[in-house]
C-alpha atoms as a PDB file:
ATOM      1  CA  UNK A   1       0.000   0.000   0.000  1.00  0.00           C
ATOM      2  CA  UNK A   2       1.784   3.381  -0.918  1.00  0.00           C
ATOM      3  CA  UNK A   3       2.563   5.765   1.791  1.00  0.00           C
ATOM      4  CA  UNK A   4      -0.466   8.542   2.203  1.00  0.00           C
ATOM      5  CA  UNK A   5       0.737  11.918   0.805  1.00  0.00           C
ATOM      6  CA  UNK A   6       1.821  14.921   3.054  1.00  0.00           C
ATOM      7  CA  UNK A   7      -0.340  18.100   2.474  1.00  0.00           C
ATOM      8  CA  UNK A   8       0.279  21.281   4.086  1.00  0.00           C
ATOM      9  CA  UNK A   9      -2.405  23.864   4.312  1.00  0.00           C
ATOM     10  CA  UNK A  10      -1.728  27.615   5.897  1.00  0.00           C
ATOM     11  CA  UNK A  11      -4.772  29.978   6.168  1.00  0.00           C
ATOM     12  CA  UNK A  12      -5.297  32.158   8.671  1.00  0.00           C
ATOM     13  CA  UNK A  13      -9.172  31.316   8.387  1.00  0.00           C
ATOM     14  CA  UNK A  14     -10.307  28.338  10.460  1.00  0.00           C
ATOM     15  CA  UNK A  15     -13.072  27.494   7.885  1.00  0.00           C
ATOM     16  CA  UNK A  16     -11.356  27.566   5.171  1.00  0.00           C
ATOM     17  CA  UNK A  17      -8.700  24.965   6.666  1.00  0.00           C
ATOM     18  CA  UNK A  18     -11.791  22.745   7.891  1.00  0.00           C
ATOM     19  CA  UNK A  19     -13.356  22.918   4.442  1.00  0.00           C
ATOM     20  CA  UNK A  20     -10.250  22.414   2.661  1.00  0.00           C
ATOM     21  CA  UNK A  21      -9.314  19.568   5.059  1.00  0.00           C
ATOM     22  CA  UNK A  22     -12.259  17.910   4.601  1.00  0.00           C
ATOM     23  CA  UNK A  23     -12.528  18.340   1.428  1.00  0.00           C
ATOM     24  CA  UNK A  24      -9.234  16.700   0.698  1.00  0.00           C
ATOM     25  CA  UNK A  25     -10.016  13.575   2.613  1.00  0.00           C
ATOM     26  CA  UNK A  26     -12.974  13.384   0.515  1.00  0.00           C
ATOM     27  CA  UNK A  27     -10.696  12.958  -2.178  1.00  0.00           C
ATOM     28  CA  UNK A  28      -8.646  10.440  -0.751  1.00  0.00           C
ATOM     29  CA  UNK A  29      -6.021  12.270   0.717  1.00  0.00           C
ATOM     30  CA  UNK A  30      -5.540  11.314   4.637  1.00  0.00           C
ATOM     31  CA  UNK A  31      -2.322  12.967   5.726  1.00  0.00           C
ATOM     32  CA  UNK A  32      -3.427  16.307   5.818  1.00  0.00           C
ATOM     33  CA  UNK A  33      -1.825  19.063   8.363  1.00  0.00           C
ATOM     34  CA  UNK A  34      -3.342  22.756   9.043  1.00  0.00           C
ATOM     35  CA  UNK A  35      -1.291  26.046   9.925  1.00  0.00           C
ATOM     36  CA  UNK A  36      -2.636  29.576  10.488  1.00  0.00           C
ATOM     37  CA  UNK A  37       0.181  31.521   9.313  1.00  0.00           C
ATOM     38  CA  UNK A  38       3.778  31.311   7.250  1.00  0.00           C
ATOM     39  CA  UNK A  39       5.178  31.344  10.784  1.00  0.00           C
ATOM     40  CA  UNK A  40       3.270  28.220  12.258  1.00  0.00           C
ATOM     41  CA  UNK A  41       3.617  26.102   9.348  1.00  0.00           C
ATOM     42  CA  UNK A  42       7.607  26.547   9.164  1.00  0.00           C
ATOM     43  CA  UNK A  43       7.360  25.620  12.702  1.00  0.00           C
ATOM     44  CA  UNK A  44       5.768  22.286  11.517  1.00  0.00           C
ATOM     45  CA  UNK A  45       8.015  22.350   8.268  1.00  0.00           C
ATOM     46  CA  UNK A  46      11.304  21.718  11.031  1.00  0.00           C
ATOM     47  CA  UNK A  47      10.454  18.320  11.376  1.00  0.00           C
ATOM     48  CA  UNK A  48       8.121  17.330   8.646  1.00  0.00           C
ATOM     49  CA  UNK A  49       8.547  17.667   4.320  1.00  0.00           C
ATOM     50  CA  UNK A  50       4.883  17.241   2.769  1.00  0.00           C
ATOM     51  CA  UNK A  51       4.305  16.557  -0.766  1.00  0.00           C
ATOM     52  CA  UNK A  52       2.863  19.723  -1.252  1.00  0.00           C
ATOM     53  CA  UNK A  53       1.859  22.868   0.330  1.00  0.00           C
ATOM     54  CA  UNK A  54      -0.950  24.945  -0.134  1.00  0.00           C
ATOM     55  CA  UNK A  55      -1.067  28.621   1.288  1.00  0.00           C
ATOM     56  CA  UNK A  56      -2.660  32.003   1.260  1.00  0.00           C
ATOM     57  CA  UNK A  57      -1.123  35.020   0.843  1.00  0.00           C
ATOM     58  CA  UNK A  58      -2.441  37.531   3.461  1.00  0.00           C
ATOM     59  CA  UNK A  59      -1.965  36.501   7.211  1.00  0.00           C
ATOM     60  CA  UNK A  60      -0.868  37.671  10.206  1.00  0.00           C
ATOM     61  CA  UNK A  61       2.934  37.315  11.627  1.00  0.00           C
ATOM     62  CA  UNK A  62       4.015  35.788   8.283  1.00  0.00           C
ATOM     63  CA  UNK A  63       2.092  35.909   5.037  1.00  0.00           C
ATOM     64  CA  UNK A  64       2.446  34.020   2.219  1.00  0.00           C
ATOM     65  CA  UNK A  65       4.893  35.680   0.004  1.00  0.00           C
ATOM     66  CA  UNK A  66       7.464  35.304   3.182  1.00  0.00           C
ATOM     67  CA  UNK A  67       6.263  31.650   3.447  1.00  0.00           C
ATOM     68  CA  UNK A  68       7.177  31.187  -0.105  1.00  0.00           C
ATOM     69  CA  UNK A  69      10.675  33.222   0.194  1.00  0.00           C
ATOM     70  CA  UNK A  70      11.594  30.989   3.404  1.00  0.00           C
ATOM     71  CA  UNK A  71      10.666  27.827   1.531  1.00  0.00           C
ATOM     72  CA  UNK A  72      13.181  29.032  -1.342  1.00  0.00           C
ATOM     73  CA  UNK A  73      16.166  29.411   0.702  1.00  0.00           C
ATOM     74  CA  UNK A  74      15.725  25.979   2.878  1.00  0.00           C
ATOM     75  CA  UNK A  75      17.748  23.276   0.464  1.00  0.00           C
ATOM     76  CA  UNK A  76      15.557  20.715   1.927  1.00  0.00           C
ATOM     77  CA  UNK A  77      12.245  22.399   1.500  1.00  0.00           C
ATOM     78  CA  UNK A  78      12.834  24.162  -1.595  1.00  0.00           C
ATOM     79  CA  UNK A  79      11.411  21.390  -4.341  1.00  0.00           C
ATOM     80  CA  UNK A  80       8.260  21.098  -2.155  1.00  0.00           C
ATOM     81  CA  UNK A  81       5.383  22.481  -4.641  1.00  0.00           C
ATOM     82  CA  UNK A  82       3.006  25.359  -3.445  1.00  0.00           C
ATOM     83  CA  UNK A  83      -0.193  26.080  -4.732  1.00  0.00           C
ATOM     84  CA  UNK A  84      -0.701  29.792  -3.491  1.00  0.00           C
ATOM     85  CA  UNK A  85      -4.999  30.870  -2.813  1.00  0.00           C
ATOM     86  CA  UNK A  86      -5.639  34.148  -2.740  1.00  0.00           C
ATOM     87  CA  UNK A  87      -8.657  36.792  -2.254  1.00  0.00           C
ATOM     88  CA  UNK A  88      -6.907  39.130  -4.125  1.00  0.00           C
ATOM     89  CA  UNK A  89      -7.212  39.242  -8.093  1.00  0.00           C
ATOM     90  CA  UNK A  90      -5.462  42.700  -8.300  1.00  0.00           C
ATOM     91  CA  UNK A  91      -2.904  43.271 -10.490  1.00  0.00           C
ATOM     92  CA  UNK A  92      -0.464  44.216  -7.255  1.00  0.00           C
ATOM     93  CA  UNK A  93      -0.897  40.708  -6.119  1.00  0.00           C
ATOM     94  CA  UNK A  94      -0.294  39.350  -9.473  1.00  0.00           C
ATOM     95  CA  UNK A  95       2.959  41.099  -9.965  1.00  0.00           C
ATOM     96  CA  UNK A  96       3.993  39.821  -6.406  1.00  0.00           C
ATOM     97  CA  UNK A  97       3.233  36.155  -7.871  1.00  0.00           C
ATOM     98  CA  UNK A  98       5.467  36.258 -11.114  1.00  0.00           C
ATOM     99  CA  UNK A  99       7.509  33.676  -8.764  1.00  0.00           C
ATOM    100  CA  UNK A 100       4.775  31.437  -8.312  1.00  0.00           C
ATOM    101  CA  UNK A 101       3.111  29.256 -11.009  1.00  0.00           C
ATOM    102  CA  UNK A 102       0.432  27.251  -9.406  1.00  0.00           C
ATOM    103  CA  UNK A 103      -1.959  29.961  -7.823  1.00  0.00           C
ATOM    104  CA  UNK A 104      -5.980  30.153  -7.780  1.00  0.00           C
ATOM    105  CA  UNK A 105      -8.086  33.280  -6.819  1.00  0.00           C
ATOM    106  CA  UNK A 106     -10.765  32.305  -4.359  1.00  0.00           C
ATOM    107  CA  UNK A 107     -13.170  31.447  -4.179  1.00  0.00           C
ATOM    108  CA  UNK A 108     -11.627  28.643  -5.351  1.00  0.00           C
ATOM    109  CA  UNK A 109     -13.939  25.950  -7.243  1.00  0.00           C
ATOM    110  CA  UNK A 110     -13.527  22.822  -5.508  1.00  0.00           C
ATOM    111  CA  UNK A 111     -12.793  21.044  -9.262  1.00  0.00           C
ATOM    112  CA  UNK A 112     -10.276  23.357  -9.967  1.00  0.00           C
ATOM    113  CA  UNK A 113      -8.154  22.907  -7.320  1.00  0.00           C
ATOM    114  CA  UNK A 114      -8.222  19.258  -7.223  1.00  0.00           C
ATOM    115  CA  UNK A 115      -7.361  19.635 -10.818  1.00  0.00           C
ATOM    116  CA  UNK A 116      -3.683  21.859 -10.055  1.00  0.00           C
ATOM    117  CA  UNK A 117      -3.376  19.173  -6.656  1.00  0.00           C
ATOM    118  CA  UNK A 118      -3.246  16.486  -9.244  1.00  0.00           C
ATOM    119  CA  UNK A 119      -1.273  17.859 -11.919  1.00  0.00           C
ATOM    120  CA  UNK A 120       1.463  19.290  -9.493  1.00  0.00           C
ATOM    121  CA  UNK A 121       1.889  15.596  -7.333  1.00  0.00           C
ATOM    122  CA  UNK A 122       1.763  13.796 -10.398  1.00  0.00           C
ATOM    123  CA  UNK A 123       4.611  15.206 -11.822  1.00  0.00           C
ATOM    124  CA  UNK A 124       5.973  15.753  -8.596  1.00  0.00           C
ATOM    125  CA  UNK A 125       7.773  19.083  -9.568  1.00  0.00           C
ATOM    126  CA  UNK A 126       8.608  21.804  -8.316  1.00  0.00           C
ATOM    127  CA  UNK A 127       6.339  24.582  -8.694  1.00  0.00           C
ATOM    128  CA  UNK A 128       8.783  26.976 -10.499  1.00  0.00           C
ATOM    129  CA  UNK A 129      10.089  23.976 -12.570  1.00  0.00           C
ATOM    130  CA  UNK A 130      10.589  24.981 -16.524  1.00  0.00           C
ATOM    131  CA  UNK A 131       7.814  21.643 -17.101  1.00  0.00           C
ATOM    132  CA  UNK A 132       5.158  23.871 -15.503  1.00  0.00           C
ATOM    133  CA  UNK A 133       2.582  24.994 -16.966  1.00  0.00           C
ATOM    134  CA  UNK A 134       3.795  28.354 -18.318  1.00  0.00           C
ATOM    135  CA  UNK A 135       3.115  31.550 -16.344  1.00  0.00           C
ATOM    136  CA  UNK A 136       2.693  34.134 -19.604  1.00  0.00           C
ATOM    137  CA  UNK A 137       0.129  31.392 -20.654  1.00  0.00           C
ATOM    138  CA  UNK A 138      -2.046  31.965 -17.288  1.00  0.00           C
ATOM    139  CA  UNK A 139      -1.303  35.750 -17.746  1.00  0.00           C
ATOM    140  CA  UNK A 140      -2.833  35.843 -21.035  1.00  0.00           C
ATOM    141  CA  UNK A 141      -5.855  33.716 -19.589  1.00  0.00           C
ATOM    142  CA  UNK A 142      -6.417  36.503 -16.763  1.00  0.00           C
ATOM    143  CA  UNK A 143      -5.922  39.031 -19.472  1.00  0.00           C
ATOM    144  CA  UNK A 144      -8.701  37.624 -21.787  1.00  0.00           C
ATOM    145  CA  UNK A 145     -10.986  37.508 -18.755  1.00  0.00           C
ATOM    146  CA  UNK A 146     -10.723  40.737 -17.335  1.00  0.00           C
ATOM    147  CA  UNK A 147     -10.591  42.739 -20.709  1.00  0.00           C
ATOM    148  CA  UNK A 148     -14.210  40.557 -21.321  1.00  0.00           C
ATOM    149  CA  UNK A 149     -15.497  42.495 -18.257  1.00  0.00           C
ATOM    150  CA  UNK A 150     -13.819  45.814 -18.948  1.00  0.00           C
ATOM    151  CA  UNK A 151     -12.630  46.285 -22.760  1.00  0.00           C
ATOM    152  CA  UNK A 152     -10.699  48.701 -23.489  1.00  0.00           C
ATOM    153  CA  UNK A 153      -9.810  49.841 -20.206  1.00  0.00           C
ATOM    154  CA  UNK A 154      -6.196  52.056 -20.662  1.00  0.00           C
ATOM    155  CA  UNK A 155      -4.809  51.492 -17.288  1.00  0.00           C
ATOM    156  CA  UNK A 156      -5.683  47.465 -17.086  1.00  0.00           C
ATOM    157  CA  UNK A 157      -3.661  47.012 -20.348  1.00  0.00           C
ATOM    158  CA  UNK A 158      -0.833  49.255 -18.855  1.00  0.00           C
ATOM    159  CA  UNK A 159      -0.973  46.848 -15.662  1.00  0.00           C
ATOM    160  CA  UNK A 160      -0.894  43.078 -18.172  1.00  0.00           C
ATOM    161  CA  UNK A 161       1.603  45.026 -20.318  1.00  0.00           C
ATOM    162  CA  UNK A 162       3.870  45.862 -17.627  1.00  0.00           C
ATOM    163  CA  UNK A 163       3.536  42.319 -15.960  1.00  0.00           C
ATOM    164  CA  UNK A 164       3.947  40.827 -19.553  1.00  0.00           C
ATOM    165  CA  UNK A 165       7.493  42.122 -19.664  1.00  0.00           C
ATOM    166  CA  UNK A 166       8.803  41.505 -16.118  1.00  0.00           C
ATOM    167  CA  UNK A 167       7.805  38.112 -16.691  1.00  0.00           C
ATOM    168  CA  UNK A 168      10.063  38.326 -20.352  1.00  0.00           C
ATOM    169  CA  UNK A 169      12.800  40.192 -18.256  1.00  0.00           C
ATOM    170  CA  UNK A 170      12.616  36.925 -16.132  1.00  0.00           C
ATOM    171  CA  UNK A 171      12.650  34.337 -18.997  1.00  0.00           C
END
């Protein structure tokens, strides 16, 4: 029988760990772990490696993004995957997640996120690994989205423009 697989979840909102707890063991997965902030879950992280980790972005004492950077510089944690949820679809909080590939705005469809879960442990990769599912390609998803709710808006194509060449700066 294989070994169950280690998932990480940090959220500063006790519902939304319950609900995404139990919605993972719904779905088969049994060796699930909650932590309400970047700060708790590298606390956990000292003596445990999960599969996979996923985390929001705004919480107190240490928010995603630091999560993330922390996770980077640890040799041992650094090839864990991270999907990243967040409340915020603003083009600030995009720029911040040029490093991240695997991120979903909430709400977060329940199919959806099963969907990256599987993709990401079934490759097992890292989430910034060249294999990934291309950022620019998600960027130009967001872009036909939002541009559907508010054509021709001037200073949302400045914002994708702008984001479209840090990522090319990056590449």
């Amino acid at each position: 029988m294989a070994e169950p697989i280690k998932i990480l979840i940090v959220d500063d909102d006790p519902g939304i760990r319950l609900a995404l707890h139990d919605f993972l063991a719904q779905n088969g997965f049994t060796d699930v772990t909650a932590a309400a902030n970047g700060h708790d879950a590298l606390v956990y992280l000292r003596s445990n490696t999960p599969q996979l980790i996923i985390s929001d972005i705004t919480m107190p004492q240490m928010d995603g993004y630091a999560l993330v950077q922390a996770l980077h510089q640890d040799t041992r944690l650094k090839s864990v995957p991270v999907i990243i949820l967040t409340g915020r679809g603003e083009m600030a909080e995009l720029l911040r997640l040029v490093e991240v590939y695997n991120f979903l705005i909430k709400p977060v469809e329940p199919r959806a996120l099963l969907e990256m879960i599987r993709k990401v442990l079934g490759k097992g990769e890292y989430a910034q690994d060249p294999g990934a599912e291309h950022f620019m390609t998600k960027i130009e998803k967001i872009e036909d989205i939002l541009t559907k709710k508010k054509p021709r808006d001037p200073s949302l194509e400045d914002s994708l423009d702008q984001l479209k060449k840090m990522i090319k700066k990056q590449q």
